[in-house]
Protein backbone atom coordinates (compact mmCIF):
# COMPACT_ATOMS: atom_id res chain seq x y z
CA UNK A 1 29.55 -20.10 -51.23
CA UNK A 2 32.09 -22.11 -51.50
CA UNK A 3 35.85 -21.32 -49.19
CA UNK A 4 39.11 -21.32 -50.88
CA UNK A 5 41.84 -22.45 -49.41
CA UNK A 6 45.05 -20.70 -49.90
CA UNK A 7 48.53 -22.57 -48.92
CA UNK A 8 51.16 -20.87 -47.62
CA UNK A 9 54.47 -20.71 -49.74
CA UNK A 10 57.51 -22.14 -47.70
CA UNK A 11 61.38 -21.83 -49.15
CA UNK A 12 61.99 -25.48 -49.78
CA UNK A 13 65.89 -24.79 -49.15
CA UNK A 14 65.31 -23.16 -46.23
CA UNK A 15 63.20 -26.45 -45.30
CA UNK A 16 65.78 -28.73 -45.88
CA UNK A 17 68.42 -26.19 -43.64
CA UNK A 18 66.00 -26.45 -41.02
CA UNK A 19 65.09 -30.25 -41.58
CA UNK A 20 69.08 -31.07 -41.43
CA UNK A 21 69.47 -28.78 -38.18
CA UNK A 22 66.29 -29.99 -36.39
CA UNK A 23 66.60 -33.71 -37.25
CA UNK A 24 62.54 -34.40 -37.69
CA UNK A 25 59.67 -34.65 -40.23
CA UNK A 26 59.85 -32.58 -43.56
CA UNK A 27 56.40 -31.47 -42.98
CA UNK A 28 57.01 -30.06 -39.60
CA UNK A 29 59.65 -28.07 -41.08
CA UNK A 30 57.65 -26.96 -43.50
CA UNK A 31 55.25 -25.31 -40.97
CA UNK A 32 58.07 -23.82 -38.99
CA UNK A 33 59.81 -22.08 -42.16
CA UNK A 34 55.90 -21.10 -43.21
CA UNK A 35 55.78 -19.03 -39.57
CA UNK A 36 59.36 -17.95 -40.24
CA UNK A 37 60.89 -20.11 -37.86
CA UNK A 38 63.91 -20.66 -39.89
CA UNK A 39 67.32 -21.78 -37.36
CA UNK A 40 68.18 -23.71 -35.15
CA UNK A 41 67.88 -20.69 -32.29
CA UNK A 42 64.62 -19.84 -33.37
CA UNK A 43 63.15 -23.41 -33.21
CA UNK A 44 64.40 -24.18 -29.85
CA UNK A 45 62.85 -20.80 -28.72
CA UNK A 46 59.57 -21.42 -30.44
CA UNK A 47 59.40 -25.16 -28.88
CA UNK A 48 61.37 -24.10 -25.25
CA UNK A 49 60.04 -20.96 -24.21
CA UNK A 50 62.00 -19.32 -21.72
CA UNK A 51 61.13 -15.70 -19.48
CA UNK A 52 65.42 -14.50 -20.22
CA UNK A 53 63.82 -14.42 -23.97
CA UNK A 54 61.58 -11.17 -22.87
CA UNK A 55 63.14 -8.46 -24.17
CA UNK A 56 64.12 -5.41 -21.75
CA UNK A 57 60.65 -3.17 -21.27
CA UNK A 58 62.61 0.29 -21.08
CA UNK A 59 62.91 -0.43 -25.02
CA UNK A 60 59.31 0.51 -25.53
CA UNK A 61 58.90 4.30 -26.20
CA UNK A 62 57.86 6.39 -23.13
CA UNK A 63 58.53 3.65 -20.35
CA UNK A 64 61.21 5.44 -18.83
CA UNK A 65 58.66 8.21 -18.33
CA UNK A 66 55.75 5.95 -17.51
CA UNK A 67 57.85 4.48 -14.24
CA UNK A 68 59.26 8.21 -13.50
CA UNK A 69 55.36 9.42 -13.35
CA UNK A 70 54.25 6.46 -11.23
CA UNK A 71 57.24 7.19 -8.56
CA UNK A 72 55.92 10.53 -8.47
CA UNK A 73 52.59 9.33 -7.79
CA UNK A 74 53.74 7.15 -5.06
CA UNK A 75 56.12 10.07 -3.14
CA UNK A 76 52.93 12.26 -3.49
CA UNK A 77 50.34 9.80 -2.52
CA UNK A 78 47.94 10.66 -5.19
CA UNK A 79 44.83 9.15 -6.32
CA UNK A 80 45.29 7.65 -9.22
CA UNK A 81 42.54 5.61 -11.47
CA UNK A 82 43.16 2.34 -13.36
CA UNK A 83 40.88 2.42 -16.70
CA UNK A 84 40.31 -0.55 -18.76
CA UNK A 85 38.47 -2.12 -21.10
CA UNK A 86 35.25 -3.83 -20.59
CA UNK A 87 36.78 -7.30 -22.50
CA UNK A 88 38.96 -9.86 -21.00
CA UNK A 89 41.95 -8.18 -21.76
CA UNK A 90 40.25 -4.89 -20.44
CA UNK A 91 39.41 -6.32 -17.50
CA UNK A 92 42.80 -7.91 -16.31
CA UNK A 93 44.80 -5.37 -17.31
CA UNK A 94 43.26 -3.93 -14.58
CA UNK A 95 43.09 -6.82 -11.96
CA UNK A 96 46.72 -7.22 -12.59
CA UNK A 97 47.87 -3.48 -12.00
CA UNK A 98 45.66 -3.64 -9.03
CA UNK A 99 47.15 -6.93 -8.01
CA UNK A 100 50.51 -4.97 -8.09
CA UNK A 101 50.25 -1.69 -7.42
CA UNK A 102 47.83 -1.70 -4.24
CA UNK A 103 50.66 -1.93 -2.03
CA UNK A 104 52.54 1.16 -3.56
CA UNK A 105 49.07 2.94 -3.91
CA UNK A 106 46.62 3.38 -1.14
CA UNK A 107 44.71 5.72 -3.47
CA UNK A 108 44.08 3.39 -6.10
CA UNK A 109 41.08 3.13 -7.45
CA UNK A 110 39.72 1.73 -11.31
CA UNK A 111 37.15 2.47 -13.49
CA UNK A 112 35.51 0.12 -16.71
CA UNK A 113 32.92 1.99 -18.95
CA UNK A 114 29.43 1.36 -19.14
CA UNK A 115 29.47 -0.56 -22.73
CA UNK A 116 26.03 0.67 -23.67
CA UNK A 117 26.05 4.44 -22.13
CA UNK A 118 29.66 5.10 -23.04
CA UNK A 119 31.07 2.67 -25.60
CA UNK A 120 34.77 1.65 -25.98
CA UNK A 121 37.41 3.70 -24.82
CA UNK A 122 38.11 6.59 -22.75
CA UNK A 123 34.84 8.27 -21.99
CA UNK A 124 34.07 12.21 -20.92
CA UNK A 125 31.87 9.76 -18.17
CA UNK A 126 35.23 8.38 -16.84
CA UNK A 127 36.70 11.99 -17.09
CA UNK A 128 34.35 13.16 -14.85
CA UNK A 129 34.37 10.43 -12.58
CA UNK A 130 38.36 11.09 -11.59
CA UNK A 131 37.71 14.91 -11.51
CA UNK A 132 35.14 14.34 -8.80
CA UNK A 133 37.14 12.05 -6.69
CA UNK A 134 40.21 13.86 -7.11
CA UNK A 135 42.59 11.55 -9.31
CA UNK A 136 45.27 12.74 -10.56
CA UNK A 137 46.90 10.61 -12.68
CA UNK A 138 44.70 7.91 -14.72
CA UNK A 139 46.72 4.77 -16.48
CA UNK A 140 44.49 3.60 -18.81
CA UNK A 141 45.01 0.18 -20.62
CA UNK A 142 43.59 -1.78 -23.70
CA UNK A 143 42.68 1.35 -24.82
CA UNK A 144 43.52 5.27 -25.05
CA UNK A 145 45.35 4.78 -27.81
CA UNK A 146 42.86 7.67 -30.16
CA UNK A 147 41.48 9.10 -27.27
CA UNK A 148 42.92 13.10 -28.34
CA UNK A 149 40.02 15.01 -26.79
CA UNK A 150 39.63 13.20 -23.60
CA UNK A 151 42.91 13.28 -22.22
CA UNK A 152 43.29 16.79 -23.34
CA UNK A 153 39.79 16.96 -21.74
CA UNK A 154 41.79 15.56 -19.01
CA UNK A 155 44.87 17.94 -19.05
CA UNK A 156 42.79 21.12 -18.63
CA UNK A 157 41.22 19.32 -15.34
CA UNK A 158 44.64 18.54 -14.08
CA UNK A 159 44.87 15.04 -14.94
CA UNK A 160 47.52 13.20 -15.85
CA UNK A 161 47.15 10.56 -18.33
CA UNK A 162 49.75 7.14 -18.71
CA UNK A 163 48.28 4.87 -21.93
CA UNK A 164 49.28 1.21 -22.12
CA UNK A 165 47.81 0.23 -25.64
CA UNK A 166 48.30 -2.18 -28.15
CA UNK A 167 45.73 -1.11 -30.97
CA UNK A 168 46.91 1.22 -34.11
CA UNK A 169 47.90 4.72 -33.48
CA UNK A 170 46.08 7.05 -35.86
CA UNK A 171 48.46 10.13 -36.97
CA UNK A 172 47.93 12.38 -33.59
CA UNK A 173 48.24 10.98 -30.89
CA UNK A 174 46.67 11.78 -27.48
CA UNK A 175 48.73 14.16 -25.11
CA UNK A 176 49.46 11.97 -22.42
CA UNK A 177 52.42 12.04 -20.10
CA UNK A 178 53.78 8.50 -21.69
CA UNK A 179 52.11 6.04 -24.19
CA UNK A 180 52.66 2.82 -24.03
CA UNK A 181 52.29 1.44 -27.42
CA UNK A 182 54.54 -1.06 -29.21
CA UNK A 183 52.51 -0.35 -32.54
CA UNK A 184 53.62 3.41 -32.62
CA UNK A 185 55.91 3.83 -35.66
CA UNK A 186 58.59 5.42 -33.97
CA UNK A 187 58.43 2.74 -31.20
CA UNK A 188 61.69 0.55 -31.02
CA UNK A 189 60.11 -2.48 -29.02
CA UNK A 190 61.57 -5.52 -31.13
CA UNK A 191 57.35 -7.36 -30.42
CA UNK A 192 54.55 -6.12 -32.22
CA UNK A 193 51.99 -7.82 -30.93
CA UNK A 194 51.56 -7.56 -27.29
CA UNK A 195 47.85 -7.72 -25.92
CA UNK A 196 46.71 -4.70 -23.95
CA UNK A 197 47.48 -6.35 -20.23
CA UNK A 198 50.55 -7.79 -21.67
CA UNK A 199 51.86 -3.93 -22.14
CA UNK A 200 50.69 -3.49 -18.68
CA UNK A 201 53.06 -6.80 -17.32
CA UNK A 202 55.64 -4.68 -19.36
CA UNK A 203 54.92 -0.94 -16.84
CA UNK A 204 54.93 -3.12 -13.68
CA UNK A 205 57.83 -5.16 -15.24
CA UNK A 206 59.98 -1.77 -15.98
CA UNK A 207 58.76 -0.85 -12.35
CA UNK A 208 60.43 -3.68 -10.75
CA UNK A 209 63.19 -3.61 -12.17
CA UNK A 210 64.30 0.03 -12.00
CA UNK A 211 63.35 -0.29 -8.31
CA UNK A 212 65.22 -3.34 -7.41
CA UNK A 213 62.05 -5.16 -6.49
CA UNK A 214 61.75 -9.13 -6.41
CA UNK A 215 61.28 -10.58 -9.81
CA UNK A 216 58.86 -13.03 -8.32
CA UNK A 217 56.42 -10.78 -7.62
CA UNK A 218 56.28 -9.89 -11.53
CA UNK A 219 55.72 -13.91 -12.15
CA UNK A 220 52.97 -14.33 -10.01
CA UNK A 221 51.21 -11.41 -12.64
CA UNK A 222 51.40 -13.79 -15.27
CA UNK A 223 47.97 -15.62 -14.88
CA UNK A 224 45.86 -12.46 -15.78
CA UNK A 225 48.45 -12.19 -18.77
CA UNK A 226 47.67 -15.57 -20.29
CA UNK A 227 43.69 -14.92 -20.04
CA UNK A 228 44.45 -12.13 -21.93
CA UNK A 229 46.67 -13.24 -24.56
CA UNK A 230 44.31 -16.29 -25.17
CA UNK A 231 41.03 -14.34 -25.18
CA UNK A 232 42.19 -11.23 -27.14
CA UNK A 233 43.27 -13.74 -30.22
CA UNK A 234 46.64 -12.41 -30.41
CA UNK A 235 49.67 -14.22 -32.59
CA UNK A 236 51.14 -17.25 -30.33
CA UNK A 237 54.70 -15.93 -31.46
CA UNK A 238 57.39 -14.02 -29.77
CA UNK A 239 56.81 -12.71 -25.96
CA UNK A 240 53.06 -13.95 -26.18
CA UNK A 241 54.09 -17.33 -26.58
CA UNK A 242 56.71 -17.12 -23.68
CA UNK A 243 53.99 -15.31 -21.90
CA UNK A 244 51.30 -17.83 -22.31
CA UNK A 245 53.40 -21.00 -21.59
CA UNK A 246 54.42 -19.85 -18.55
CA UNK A 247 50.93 -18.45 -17.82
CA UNK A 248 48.99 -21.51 -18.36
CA UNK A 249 51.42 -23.02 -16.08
CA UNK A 250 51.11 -20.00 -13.52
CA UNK A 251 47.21 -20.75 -13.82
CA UNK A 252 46.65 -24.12 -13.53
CA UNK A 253 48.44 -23.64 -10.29
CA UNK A 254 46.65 -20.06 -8.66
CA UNK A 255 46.41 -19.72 -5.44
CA UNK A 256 43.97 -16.22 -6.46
CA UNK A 257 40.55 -17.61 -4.98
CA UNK A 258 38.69 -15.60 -7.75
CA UNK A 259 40.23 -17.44 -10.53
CA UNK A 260 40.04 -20.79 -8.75
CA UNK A 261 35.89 -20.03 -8.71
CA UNK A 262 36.22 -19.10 -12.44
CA UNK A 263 38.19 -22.00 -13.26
CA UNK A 264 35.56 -24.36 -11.43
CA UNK A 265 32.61 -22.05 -13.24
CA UNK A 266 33.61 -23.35 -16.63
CA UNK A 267 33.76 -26.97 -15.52
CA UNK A 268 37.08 -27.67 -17.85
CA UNK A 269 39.09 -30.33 -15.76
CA UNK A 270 42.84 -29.18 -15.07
CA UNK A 271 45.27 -29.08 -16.39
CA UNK A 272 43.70 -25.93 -18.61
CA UNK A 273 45.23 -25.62 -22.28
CA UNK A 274 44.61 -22.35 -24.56
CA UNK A 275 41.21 -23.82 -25.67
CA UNK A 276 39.91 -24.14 -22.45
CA UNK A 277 41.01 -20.25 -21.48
CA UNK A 278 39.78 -19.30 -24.94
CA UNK A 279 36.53 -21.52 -24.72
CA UNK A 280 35.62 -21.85 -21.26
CA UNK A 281 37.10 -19.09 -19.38
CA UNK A 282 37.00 -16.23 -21.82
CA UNK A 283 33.31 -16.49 -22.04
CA UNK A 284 32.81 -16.34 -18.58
CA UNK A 285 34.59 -13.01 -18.32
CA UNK A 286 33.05 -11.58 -21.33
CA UNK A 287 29.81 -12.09 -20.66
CA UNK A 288 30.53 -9.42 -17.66
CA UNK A 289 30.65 -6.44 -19.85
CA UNK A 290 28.38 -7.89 -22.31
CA UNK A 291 25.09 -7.97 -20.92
CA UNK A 292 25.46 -5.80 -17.54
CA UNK A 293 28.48 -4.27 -15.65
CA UNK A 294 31.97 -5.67 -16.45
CA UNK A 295 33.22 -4.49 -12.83
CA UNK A 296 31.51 -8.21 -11.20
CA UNK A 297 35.37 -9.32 -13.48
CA UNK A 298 37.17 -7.87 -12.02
CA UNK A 299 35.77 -8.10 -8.69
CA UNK A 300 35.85 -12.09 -9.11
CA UNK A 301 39.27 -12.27 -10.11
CA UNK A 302 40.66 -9.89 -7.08
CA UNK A 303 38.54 -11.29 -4.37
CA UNK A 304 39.75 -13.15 -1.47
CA UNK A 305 36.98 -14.61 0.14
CA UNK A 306 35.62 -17.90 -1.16
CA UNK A 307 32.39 -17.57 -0.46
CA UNK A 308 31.89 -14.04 -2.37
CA UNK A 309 33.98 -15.40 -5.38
CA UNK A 310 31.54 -18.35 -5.84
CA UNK A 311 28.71 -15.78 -5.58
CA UNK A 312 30.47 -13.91 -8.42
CA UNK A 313 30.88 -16.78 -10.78
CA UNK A 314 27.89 -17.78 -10.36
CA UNK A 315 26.54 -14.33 -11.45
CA UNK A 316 29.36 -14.76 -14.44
CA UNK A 317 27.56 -18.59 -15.18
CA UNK A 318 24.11 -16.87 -15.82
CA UNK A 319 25.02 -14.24 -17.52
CA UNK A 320 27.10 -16.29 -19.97
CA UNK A 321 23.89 -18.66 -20.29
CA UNK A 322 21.99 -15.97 -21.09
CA UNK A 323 24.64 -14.84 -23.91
CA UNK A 324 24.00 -18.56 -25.53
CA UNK A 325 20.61 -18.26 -25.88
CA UNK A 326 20.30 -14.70 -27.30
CA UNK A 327 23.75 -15.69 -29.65
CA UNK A 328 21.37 -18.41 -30.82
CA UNK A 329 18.04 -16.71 -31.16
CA UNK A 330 19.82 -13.79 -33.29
CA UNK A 331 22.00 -16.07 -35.29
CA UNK A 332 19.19 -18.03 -36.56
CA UNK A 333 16.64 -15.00 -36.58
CA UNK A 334 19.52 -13.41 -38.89
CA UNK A 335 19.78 -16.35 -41.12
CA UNK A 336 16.50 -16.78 -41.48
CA UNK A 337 15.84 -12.76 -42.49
CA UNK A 338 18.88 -13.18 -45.04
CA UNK A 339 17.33 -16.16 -46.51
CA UNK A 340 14.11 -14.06 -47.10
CA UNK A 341 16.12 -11.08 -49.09
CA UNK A 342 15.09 -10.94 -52.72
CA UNK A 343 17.97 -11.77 -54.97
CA UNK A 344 20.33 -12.72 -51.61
CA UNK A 345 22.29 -15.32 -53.50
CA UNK A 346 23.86 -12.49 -56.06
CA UNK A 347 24.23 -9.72 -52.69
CA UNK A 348 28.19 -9.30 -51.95
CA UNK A 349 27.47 -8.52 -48.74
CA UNK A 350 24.87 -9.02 -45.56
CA UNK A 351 23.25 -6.22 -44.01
CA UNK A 352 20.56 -6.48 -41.50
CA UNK A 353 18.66 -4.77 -38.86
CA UNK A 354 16.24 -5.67 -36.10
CA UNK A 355 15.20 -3.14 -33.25
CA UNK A 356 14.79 -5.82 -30.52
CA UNK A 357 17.92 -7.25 -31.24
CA UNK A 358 20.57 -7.40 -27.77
CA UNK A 359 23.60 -4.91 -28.50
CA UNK A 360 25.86 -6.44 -27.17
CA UNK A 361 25.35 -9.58 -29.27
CA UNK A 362 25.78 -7.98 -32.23
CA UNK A 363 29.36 -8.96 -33.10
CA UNK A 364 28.93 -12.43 -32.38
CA UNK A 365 25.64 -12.50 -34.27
CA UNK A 366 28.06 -10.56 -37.57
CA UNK A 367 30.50 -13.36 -36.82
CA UNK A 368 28.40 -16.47 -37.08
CA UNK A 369 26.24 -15.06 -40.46
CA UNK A 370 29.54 -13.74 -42.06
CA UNK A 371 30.84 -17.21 -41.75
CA UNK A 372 27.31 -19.38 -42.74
CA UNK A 373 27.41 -16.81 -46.00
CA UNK A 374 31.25 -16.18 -46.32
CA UNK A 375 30.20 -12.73 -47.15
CA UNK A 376 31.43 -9.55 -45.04
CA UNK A 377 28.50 -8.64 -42.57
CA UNK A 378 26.79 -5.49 -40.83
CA UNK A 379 24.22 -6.43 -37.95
CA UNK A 380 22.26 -3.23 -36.24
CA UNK A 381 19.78 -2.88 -33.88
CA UNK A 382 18.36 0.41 -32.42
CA UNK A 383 19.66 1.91 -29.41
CA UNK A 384 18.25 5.78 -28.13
CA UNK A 385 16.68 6.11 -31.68
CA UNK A 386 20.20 5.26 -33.73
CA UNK A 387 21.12 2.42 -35.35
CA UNK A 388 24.12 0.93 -33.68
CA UNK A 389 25.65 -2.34 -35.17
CA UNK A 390 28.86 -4.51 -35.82
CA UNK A 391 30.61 -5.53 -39.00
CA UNK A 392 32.69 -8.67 -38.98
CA UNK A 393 34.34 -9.68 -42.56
CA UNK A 394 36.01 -12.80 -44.06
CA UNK A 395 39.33 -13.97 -44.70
């Protein structure tokens, strides 16, 4: 099957505004009106990021009362649980709250869900994990978001709950003490599009500045934001592209031994560009949570000790090896079982199952057969006598 490409319109007066104002190729122009950069303003922002474009964080809904229930937390000297995700935006979400709020926190502890045992999201697992150590509060990030009976689960232990989000609301939302979520309708934040740890650089951002704490300490956050505004696939617009520019340049200069051992893990020579975060780094990470525990993530990227942050990439290296050769055993397997399907050139779609198939390969296995058919795919496997799958579809 054949792909069709479709060509985004562009206002040809608005072109020739911008073409007059800007002084440089048509064509350029083009592309810039085509991704709504239309002005002068808006040009020199999109080509000269700076960090006084980031807008002010108490405009997101519920941030006032996401810094007022952290305070608390610190005057009490509760125990309070960081949950993430088991991705790369999971995972620094919570090596950058850790990063951060260790030294307000002694009772600061974080929890990432067992992919396989509990799936995405807040789990009753991770429930019961605060209730037995005693947490109080739990700030849970990159996800939450349309988790209703768990942190109402939550509330009737006497949990707290803060969610820093950045996937759709459905109509109810969770009870939680503040959500962080720039996607919630009656949300005011002027950016969309945020990745789950950038919301998070948003809380500690909102901290620091109600509290009159050094900005510089909210800059030095900003290499677990780019990995996760890279990885996460996010729109390079707006805060993400301030974000990431001054990111990548925050990264290619860490001083965190953890990410110096991941950067020398993915062999890509400095400087690193988005490619090399998306392609080399991002993989790395992923492979954490993909086929074994996504905690050895977060434990690389927080530790301070060369020696053990090696040892941890190295564990990171194999892994990710081992996610290469199972993405191409499956991928071809897949092919080659579509291939076999009576009738297959007339089927709409591709929907296949094999029992020994690795879970969590199954969404990069939909990915590579939806784009060799250009048809929307469905690839399961069998987990605890259920088939369990992914779905990826096509432009």
């Amino acid at each position: 099957m054949r792909k069709q490409w479709n060509l985004l319109p562009a206002d040809e007066t608005e072109v020739k505004n911008l073409q007059q104002a800007l002084r440089i190729r048509t064509v350029f122009c083009r592309l810039l009106v085509q991704r709504g950069i239309k002005t002068y303003e808006a040009a020199k922002g999109f080509f000269r990021p700076s960090l006084s474009d980031l807008h002010d964080p108490f405009l997101m809904k519920d941030m006032a009362k996401a810094v007022e229930r952290i305070e608390l937390a610190i005057l009490r000297k509760e125990k309070v649980l960081l949950y993430g995700d088991y991705d790369v935006d999971g995972t620094t979400s919570v090596a950058l709250m850790l990063s951060f709020f260790a030294q307000y926190l002694p009772n600061l502890d974080y929890y990432l869900p067992d992919r396989y045992k509990e799936g995405y999201g807040v789990s009753d697992a991770g429930i019961a994990y605060a209730q037995k150590r005693g947490i109080s509060l739990i700030i849970a990030m990159d996800c939450g978001i349309n988790a209703v009976r768990q942190v109402a689960l939550a509330n009737r232990l006497g949990i707290d709950f803060i969610i820093c989000d950045h996937h759709l609301p459905k109509v109810e939302c969770p009870p939680a003490v503040a959500i962080l979520n720039p996607k919630q309708t009656d949300c005011a934040y002027p950016f969309k599009e945020l990745s789950g740890c950038g919301v998070a650089f948003k809380l500690v951002q909102a901290f620091i500045r109600k509290n009159k704490r050094a900005e510089q300490q909210l800059w030095e956050l900003l290499d677990f934001v780019v990995l996760s505004i890279a990885c996460d696939i996010v729109p390079m617009v707006g805060e993400n592209r301030v974000l990431a520019f001054y990111g990548l340049r925050r990264l290619n200069q860490t001083r965190r031994i953890g990410l110096q051992s991941l950067i020398a893990a993915s062999r890509r020579p400095l400087p690193l560009n988005i490619s090399d975060v998306v392609f080399g780094l991002g993989p790395l990470i992923n492979a954490a949570g993909r086929l074994a525990d996504a905690h050895t993530a977060v434990k690389l990227m927080l530790s301070q000790n060369d020696y053990i942050a090696r040892e941890y990439a190295e564990v990171l290296q194999n892994r990710n090896a081992r996610r290469k050769d199972l993405d191409v055993l499956i991928g071809e397997e897949a092919k080659s079982l579509f291939k076999q399907t009576p009738d297959q050139e007339n089927r709409n779609t591709v929907v296949l199952f094999q029992p020994h198939w690795h879970r969590g390969m199954l969404g990069i296995a939909a990915s590579r057969v939806a784009e060799y058919f250009h048809r929307p795919t469905i690839i399961l496997t069998e987990s605890e006598g259920k088939a369990v799958g992914s779905g990826r579809t096509i432009p």
